[in-house]
Protein backbone atom coordinates (compact mmCIF):
# COMPACT_ATOMS: atom_id res chain seq x y z
CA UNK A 1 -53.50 36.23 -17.61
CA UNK A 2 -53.75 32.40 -17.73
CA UNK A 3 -53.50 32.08 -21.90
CA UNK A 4 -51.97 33.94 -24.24
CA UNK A 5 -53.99 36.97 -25.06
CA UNK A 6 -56.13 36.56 -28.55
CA UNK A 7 -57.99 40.45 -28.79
CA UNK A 8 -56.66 43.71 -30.61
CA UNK A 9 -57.19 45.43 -27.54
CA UNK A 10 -55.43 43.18 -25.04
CA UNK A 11 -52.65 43.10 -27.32
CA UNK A 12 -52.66 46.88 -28.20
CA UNK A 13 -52.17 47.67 -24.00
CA UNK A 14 -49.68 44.64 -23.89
CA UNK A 15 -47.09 47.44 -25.85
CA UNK A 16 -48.49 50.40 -24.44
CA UNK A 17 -47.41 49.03 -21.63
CA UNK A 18 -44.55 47.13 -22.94
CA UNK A 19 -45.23 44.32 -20.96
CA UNK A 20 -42.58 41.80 -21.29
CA UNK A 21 -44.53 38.88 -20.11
CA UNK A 22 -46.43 39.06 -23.62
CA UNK A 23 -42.48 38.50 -25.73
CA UNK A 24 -42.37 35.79 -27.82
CA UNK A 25 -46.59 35.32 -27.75
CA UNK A 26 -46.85 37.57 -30.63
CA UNK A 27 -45.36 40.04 -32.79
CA UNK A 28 -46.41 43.76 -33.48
CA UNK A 29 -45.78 44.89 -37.24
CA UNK A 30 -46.11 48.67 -37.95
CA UNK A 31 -46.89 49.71 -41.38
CA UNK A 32 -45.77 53.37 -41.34
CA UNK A 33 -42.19 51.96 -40.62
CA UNK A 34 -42.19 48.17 -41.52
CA UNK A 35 -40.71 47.01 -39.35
CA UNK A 36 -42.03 44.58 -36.39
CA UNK A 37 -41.04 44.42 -32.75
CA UNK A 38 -41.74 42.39 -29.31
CA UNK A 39 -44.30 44.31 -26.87
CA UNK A 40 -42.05 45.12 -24.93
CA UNK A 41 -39.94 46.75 -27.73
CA UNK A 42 -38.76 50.38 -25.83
CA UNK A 43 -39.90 52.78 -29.13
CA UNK A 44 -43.13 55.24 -28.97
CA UNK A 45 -45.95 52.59 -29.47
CA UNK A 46 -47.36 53.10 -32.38
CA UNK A 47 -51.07 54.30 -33.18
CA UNK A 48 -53.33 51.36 -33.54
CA UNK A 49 -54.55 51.95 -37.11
CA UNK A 50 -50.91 51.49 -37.86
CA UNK A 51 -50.85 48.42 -36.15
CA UNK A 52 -51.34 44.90 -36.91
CA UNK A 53 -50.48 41.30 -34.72
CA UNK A 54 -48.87 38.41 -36.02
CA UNK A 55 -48.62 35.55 -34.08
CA UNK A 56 -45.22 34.29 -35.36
CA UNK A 57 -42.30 36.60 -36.55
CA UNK A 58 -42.57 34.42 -39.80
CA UNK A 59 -45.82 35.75 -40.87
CA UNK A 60 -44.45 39.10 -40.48
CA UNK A 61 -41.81 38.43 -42.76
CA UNK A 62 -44.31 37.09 -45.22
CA UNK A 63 -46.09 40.21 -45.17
CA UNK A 64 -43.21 42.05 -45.81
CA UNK A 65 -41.73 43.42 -42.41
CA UNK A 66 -38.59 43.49 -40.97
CA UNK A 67 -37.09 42.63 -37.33
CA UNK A 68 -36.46 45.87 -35.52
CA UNK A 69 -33.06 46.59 -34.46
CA UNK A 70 -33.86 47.97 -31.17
CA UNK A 71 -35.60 45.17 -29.59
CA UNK A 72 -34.15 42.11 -31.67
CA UNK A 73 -37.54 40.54 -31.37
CA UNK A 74 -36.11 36.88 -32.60
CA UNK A 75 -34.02 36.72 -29.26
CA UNK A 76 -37.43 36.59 -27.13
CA UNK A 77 -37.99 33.03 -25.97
CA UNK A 78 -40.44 30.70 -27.51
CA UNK A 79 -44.46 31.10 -27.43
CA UNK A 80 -45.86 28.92 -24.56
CA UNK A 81 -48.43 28.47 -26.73
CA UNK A 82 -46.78 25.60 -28.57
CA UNK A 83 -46.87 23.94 -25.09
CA UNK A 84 -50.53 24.98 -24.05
CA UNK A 85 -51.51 23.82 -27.32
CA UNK A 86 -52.05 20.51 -28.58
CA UNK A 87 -52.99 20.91 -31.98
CA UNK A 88 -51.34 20.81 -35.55
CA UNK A 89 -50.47 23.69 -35.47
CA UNK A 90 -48.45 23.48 -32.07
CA UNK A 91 -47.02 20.02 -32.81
CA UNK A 92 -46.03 21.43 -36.22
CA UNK A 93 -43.64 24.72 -34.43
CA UNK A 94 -42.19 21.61 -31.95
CA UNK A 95 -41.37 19.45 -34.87
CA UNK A 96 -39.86 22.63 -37.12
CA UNK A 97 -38.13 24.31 -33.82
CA UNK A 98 -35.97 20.20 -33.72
CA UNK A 99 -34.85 20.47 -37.22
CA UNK A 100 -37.52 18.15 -38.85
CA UNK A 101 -38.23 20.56 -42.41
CA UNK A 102 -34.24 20.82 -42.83
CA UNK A 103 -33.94 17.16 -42.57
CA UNK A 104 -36.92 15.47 -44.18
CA UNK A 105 -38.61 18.89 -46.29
CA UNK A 106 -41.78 19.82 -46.00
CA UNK A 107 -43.40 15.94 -47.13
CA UNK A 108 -41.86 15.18 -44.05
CA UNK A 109 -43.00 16.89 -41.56
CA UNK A 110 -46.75 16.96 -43.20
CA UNK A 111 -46.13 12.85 -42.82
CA UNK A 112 -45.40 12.93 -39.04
CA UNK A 113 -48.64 15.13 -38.72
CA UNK A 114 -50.62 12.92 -40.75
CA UNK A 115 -51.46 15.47 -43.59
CA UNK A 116 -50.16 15.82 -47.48
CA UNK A 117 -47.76 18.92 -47.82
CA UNK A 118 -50.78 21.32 -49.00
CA UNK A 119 -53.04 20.32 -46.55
CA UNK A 120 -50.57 21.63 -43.80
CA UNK A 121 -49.22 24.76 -45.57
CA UNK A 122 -52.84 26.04 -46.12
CA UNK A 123 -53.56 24.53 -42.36
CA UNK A 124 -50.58 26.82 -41.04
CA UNK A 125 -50.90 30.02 -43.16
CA UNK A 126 -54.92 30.12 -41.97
CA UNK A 127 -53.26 29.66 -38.38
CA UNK A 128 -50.32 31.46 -38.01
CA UNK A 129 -49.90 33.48 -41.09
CA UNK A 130 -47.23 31.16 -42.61
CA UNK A 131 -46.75 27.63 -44.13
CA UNK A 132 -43.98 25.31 -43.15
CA UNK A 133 -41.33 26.74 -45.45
CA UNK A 134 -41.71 29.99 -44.06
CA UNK A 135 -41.71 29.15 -40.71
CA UNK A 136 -38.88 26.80 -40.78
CA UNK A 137 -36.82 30.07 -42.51
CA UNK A 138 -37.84 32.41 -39.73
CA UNK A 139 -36.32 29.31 -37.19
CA UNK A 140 -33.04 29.59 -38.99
CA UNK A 141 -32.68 33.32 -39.19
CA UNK A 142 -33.31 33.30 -35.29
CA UNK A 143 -30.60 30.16 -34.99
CA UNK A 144 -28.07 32.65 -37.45
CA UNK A 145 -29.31 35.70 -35.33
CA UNK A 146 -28.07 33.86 -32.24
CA UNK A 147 -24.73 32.55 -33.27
CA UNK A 148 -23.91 36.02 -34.67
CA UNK A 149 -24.27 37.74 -31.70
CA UNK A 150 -23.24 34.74 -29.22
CA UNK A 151 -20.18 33.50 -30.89
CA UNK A 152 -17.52 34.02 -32.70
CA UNK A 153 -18.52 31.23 -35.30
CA UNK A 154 -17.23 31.95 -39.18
CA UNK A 155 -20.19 33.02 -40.94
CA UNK A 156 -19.90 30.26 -43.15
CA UNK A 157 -20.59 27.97 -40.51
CA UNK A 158 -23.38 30.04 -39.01
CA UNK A 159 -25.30 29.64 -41.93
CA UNK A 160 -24.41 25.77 -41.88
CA UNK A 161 -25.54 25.43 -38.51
CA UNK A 162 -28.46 27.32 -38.69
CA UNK A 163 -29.90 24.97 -41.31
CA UNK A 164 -28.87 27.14 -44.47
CA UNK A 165 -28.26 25.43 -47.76
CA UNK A 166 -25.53 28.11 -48.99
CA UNK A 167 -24.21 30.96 -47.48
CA UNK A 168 -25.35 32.97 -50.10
CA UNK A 169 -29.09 32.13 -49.00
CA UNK A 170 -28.20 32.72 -44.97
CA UNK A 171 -27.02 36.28 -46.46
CA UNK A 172 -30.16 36.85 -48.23
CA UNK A 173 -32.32 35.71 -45.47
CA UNK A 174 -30.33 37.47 -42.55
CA UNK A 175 -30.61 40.82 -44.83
CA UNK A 176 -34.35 40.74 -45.22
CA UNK A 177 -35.24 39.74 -41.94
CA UNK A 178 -32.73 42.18 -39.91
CA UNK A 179 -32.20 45.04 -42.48
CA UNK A 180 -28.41 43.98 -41.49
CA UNK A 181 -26.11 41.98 -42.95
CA UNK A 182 -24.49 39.04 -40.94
CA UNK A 183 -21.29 40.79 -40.04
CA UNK A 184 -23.28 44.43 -39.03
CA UNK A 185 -25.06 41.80 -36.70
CA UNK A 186 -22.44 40.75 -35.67
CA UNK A 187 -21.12 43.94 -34.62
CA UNK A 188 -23.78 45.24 -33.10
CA UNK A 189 -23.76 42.78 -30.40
CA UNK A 190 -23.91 43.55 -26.69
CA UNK A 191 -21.68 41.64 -24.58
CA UNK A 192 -18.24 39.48 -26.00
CA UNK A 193 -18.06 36.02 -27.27
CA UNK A 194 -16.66 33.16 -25.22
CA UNK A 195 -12.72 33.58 -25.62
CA UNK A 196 -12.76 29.52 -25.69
CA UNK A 197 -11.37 28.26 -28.84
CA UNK A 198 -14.10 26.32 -30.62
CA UNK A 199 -16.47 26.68 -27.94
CA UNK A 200 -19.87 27.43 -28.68
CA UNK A 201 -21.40 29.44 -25.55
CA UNK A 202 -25.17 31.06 -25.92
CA UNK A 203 -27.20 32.84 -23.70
CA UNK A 204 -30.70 31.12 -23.43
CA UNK A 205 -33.56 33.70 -23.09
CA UNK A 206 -36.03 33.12 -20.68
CA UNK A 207 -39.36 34.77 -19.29
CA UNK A 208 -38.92 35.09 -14.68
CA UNK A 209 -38.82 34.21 -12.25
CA UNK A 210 -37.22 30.67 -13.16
CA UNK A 211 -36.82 27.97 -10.01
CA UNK A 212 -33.40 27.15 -11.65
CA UNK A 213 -32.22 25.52 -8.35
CA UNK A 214 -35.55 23.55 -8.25
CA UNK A 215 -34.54 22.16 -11.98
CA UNK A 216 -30.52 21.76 -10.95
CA UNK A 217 -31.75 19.82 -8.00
CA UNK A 218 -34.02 17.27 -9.79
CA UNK A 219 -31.24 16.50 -12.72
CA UNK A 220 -29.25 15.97 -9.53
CA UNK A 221 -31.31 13.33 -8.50
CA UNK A 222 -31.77 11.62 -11.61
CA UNK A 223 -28.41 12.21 -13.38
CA UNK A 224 -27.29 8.84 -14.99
CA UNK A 225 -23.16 8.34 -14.54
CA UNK A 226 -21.00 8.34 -17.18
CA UNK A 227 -24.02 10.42 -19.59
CA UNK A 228 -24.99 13.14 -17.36
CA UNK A 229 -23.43 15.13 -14.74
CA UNK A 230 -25.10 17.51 -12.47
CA UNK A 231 -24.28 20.01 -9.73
CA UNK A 232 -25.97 23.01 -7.95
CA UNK A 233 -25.65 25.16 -10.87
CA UNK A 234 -25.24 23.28 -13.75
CA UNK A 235 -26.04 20.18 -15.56
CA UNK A 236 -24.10 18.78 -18.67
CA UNK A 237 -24.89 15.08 -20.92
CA UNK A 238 -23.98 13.66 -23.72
CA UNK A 239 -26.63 12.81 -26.45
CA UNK A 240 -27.18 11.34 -29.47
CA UNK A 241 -28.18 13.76 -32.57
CA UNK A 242 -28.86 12.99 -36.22
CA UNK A 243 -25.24 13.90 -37.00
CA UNK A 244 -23.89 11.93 -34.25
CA UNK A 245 -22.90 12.42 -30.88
CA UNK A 246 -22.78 15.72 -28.79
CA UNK A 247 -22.49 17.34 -25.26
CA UNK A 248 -24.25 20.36 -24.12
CA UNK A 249 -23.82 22.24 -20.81
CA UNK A 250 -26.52 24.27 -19.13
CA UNK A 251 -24.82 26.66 -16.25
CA UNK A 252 -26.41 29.64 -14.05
CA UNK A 253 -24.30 32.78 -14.62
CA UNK A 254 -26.21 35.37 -12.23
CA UNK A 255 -29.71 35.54 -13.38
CA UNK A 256 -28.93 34.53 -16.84
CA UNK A 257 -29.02 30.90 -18.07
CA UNK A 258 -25.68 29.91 -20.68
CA UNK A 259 -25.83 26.83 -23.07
CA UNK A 260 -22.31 25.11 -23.92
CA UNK A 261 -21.98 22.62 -26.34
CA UNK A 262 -20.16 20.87 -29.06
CA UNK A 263 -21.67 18.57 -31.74
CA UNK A 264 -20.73 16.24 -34.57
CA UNK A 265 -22.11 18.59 -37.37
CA UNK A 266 -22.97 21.99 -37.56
CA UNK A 267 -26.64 21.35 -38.14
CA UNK A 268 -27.21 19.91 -35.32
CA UNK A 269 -26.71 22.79 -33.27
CA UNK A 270 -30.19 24.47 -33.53
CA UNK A 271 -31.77 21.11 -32.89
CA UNK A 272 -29.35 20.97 -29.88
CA UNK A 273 -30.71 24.34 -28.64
CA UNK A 274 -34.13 23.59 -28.78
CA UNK A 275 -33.47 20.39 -26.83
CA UNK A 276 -32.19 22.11 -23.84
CA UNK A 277 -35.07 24.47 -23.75
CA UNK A 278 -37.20 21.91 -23.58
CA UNK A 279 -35.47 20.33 -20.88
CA UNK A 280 -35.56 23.03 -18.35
CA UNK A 281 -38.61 24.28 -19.59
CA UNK A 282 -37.67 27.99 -20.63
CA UNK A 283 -40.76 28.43 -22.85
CA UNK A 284 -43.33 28.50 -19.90
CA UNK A 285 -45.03 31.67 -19.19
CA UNK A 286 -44.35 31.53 -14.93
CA UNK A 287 -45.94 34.44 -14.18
CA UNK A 288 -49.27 33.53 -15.71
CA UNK A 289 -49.09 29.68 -14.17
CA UNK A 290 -48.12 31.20 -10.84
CA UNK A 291 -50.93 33.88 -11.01
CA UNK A 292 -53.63 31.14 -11.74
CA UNK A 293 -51.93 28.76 -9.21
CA UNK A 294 -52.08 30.75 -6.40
CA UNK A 295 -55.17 32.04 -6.60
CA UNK A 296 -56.47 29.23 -4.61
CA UNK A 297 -55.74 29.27 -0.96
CA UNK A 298 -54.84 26.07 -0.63
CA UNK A 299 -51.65 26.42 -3.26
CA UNK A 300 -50.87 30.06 -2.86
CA UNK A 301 -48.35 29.64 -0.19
CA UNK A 302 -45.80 26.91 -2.46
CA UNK A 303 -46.30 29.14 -5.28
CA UNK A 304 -44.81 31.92 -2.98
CA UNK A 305 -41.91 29.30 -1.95
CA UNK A 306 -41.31 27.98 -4.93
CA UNK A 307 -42.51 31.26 -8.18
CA UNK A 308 -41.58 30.26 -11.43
CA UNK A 309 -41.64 26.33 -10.90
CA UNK A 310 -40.60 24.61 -13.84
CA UNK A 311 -41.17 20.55 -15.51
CA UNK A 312 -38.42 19.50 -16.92
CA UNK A 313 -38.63 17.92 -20.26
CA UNK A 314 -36.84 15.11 -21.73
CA UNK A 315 -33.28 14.95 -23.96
CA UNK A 316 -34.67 12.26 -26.14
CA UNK A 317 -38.32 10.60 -26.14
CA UNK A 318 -37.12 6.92 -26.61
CA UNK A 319 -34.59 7.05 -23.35
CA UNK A 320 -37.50 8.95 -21.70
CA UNK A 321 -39.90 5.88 -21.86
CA UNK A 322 -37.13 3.23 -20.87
CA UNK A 323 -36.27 5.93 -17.72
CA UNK A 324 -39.86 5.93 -16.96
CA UNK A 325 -40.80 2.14 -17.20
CA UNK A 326 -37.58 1.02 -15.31
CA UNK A 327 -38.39 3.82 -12.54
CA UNK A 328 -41.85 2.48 -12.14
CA UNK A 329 -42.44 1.01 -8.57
CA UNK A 330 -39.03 1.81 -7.50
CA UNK A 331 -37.18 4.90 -5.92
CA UNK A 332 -35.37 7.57 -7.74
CA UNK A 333 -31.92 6.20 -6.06
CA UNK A 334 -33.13 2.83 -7.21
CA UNK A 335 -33.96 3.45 -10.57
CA UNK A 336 -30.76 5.65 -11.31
CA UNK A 337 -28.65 3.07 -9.91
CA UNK A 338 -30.35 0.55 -12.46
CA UNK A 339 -30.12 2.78 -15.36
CA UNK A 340 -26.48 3.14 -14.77
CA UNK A 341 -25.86 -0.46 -15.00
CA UNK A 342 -27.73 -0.72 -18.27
CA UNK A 343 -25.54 2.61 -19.74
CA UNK A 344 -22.38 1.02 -18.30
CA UNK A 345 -22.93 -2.20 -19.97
CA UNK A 346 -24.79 -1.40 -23.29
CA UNK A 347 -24.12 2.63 -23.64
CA UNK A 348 -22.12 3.28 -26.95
CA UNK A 349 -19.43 5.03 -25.81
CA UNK A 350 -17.49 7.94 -27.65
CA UNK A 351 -14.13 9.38 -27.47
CA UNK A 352 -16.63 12.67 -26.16
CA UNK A 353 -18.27 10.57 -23.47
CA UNK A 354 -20.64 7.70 -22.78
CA UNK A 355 -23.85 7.86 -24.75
CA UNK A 356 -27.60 6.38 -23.26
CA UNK A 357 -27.81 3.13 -25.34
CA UNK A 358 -29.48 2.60 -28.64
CA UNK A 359 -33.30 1.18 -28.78
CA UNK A 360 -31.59 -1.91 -30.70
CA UNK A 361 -29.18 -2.69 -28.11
CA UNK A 362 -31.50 -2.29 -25.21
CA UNK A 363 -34.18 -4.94 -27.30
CA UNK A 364 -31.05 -7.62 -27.87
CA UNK A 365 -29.54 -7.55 -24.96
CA UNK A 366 -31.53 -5.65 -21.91
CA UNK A 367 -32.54 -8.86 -20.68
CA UNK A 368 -28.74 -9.76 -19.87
CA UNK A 369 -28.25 -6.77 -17.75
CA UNK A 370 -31.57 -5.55 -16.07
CA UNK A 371 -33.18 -6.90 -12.56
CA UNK A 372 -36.40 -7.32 -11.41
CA UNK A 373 -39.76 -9.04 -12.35
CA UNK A 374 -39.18 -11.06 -15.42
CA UNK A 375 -42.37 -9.31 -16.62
CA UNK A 376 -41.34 -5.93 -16.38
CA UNK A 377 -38.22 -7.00 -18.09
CA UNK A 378 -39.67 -8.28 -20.70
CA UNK A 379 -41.88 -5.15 -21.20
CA UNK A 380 -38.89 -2.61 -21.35
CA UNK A 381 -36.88 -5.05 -23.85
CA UNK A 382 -40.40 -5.24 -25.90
CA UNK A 383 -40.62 -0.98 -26.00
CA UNK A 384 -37.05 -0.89 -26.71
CA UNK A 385 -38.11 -3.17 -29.84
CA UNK A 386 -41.02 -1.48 -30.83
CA UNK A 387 -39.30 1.66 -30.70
CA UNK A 388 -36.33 0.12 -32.76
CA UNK A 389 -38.34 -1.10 -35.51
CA UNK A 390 -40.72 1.95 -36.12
CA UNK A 391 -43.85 -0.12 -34.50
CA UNK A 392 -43.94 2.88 -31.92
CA UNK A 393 -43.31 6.15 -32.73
CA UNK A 394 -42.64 8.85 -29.98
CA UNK A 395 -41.58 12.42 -30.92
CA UNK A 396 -42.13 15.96 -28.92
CA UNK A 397 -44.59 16.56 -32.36
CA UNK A 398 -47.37 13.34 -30.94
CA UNK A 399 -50.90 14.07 -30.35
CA UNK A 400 -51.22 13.56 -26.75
CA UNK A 401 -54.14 11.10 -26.90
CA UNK A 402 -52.87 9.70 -29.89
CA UNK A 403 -49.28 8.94 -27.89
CA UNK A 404 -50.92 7.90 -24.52
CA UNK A 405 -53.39 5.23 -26.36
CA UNK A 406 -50.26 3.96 -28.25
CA UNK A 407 -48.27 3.74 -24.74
CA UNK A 408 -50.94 2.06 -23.02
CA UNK A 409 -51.50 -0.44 -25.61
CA UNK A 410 -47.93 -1.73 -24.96
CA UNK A 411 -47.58 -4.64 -21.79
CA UNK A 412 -46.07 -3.51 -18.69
CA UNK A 413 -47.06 0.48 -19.38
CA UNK A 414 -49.79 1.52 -17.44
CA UNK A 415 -51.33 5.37 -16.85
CA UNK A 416 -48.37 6.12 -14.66
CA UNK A 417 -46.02 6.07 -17.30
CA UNK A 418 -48.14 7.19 -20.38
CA UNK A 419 -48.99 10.06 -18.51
CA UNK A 420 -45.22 11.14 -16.96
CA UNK A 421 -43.91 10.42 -20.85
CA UNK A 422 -46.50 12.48 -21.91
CA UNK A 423 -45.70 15.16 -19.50
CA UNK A 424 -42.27 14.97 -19.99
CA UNK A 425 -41.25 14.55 -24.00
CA UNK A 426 -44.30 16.54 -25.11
CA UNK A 427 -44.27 19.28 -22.28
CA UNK A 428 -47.79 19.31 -22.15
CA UNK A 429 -48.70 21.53 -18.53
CA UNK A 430 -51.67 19.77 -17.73
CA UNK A 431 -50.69 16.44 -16.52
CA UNK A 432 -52.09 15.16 -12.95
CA UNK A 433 -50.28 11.80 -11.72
CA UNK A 434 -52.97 10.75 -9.03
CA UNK A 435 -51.23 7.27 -9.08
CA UNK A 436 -47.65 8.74 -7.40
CA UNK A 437 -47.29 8.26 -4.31
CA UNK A 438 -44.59 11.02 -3.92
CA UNK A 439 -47.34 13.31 -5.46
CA UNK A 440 -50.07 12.21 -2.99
CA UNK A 441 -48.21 13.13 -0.11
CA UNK A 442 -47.37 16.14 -1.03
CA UNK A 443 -51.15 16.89 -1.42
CA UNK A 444 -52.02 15.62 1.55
CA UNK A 445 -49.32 17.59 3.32
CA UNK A 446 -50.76 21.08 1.86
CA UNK A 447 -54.31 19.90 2.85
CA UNK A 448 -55.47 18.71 -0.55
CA UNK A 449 -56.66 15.41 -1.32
CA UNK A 450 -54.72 12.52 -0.52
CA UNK A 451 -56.48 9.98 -2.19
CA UNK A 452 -56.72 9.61 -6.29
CA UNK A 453 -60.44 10.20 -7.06
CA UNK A 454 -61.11 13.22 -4.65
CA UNK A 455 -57.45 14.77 -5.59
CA UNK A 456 -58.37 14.60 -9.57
CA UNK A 457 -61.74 16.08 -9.29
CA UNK A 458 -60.07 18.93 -6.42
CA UNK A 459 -57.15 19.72 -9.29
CA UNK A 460 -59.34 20.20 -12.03
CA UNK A 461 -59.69 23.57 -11.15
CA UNK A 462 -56.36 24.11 -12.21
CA UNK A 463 -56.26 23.39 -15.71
CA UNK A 464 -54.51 23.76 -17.93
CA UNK A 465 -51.57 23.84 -15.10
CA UNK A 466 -51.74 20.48 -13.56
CA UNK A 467 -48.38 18.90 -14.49
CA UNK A 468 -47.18 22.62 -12.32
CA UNK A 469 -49.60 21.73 -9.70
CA UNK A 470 -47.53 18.25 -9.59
CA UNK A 471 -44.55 19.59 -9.22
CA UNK A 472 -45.54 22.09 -6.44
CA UNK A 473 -46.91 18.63 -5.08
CA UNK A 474 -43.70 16.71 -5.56
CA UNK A 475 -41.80 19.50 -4.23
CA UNK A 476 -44.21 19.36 -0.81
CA UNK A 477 -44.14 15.81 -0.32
CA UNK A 478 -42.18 14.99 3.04
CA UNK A 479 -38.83 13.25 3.05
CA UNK A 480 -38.91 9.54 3.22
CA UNK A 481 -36.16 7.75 5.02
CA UNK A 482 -34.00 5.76 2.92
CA UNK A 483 -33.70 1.96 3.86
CA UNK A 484 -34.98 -1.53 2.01
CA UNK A 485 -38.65 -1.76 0.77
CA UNK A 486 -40.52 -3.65 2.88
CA UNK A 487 -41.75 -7.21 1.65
CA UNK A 488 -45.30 -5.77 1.21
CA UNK A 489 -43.78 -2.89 -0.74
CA UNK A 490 -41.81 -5.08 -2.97
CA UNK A 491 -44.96 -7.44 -3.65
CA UNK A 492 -46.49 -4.33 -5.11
CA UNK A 493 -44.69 -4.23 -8.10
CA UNK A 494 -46.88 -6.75 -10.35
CA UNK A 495 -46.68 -7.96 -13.77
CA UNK A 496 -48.33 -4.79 -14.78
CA UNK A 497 -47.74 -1.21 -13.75
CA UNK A 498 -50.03 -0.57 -10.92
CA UNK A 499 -50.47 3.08 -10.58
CA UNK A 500 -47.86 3.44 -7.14
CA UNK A 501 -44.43 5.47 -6.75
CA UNK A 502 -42.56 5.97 -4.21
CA UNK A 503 -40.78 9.22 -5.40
CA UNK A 504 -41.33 11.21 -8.33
């Protein structure tokens, strides 16, 4: 299985056999009970002429079923298809999944997407079975669903947080979705709230085997003082949200993953959760990239080293690009050290911690604080603008080509970057950085390619995996001793990005 399965029949022996790699790719309604469930939903399957497959849970509302009690089918994780995909359609779920419909309505998310509001609801329902109204409901009745049974949250603020107008309508929707009402939700859940006072502590669902360590270990490496903090098992930052500031902590408890957080305003706790998922990537589908990955020789033993490699994502597009562009030509160590110099001097900081800083303060005065070629400064302070004033956009809802053509029309971003933004903010799994040095090693230490050309035509054979071929890569690449760059090293770093790294 290297896509999400699209036939009656696949699906139909996905919950015969309730396979639980197949949760969260579709739904299964059943009209002699109506009710839907996941496939791997423990019941008798039903017979197939009772049967019929949504792709979202929100289509099965619209046709009139109801979540099943038993298997809770809104606490599967995510569809990797909204990664795999690049389409409308995908970019629409990223943009609802961050909050985008509660904020801006319906106008506004068809405006990021580049379509009037009927255009995209009869683009959706032909799609997935649902416009953007009904879609961004079913998002909020999982958020509700999950502080319910996760916390011990008033349900009054549940319904705030989940992106509910009233409480009256998070009642309604909770009802006809579940069959339940909030507080028989509530009390049917499994395992006890966090006993913290105003803590909000979630289990985040996620399809195995997940390289958790490998994921720990690379925040490690990048973690920016003062906003982030990182350790074997855990990795905590503050961020900036529409509401205003907040702090989220991702921990390994056993084989489960647990989100902490706290944030300025209630609604920004959904958006909050889909951030971190995107960060540490808890959407992929492992066992189908592993499967595909190792069935060439050449990869199969680091997918057996390393199953269930994950990319991370980004916290927030804009900070991703400045990361990126000040990281180009330089080491990890390097580029960390440099990016907390610019937080120490520019980051806004809270009475709940030091935040990354604004766009506008990074455009004024970057120049004052950053080192290196007077070129490349210039060309972070100039993205910093452009971002500022609107003159780039850069949102985990982009068309890929669309963002990478808008990157690479800035100075001082070359493919490098374009491609590891693109990779990182929009998740997309089939990113190859033949540029990185870190990356080339690696290859060349498995026996692939070391050199661009012949190392992009070899990894083609990979897609639509290549940004988890890079990371087996990156993960392969031999240690390099640490000590000053040598003066031919340092003359590398030109005006312009030219396509070298010394670590990923």
């Amino acid at each position: 299985m290297s896509l999400p399965v699209i036939d009656f029949d696949e699906r139909y022996r996905a919950i015969s056999a309730r396979d639980t790699r197949f949760d969260g790719q579709f739904v299964t309604a059943v009209r002699s009970t109506g009710i839907y469930c996941r496939p791997s939903c423990p019941a008798r399957t039903p017979k197939p002429q009772n049967v019929t497959f949504y792709p979202t849970s929100a289509a099965a509302h619209e046709a009139g079923y109801r979540a099943c009690k038993r298997c809770l089918p809104e606490a599967a994780p995510g569809s990797p298809a909204w990664d795999v995909r690049g389409d409308t359609a995908a970019r629409a779920m990223r943009l609802i999944a961050t909050g985008v419909v509660e904020r801006e309505g319906v106008p506004g998310l068809a405006a990021r997407l580049g379509y009037s509001s009927r255009h995209l609801t009869r683009l959706l329902t032909t799609e997935l079975g649902a416009g953007p109204l009904a879609l961004a409901r079913a998002h909020r009745a999982h958020t509700a669903r999950m502080l319910l049974v996760g916390t011990d949250m008033p349900v009054a603020d549940v319904a705030f947080a989940a992106g509910f107008q009233s409480i009256r309508q998070c009642n309604d929707t909770v009802r006809e979705v579940f069959g339940l009402t909030p507080g028989e939700l509530r009390a049917r859940r499994r395992t006890p709230a966090s006993d913290v006072p105003g803590a909000i502590d979630l289990a985040l669902p996620y399809r195995g085997p997940f390289d958790a360590a490998g994921v720990f270990v690379w925040m490690a490496a990048r973690a920016v003082a003062g906003v982030e903090e990182a350790r074997s098992d855990a990795f905590a930052r503050h961020l900036r949200m529409p509401g205003g500031p907040a702090w989220f902590e991702v921990r390994q408890d056993g084989e489960r993953l647990r989100l902490r957080a706290r944030v300025a305003r209630l609604s920004d706790l959904a958006p909050l959760v889909s951030t971190a998922r995107r960060l540490f990537d808890l959407d992929a589908d492992p066992l189908a990239i592993d499967e595909a990955l190792a069935a060439h020789p050449s990869l199969a033993a680091l997918v057996a080293r390393t199953p269930g490699i994950r990319v991370p994502g980004a916290a927030d597009p804009h900070e991703m690009l400045i990361r990126a562009m000040i990281g180009q030509q330089i080491t990890v160590v390097a580029a960390r050290t440099a990016l907390t110099a610019l937080t120490e001097a520019l980051g806004e900081k809270t009475p709940e911690g030091l935040l990354f800083p604004t766009m506008t303060a990074i455009a004024e005065h970057g120049a004052e604080v950053l080192r290196g070629p007077a070129a490349r400064i210039r060309a972070v302070t100039g993205a910093a603008a452009a971002l500022a004033d609107g003159s780039l956009t850069l949102t985990v809802g982009d068309d890929g080509a669309e963002q990478r053509a808008a990157l690479l029309a800035m100075p001082g971003i070359g493919p490098w970057t374009a491609d590891y933004v693109r990779m990182r903010v929009l998740g997309d799994p089939d990113i190859l950085l033949p540029g990185d040095v870190a990356l080339r090693a690696g290859a060349a230490a498995v026996g692939l390619p070391g050199e661009p050309k012949p190392l992009v035509a070899w990894a083609e054979r990979t897609a639509p995996w290549r940004s988890y071929l890079s990371a087996h890569l990156w993960r392969a690449a031999p240690q390099r001793p640490a000590g000053p760059r040598s003066p031919a090293a340092r003359a590398a770093a030109t005006d312009d990005e030219t396509q070298t790294k010394e670590t990923p």
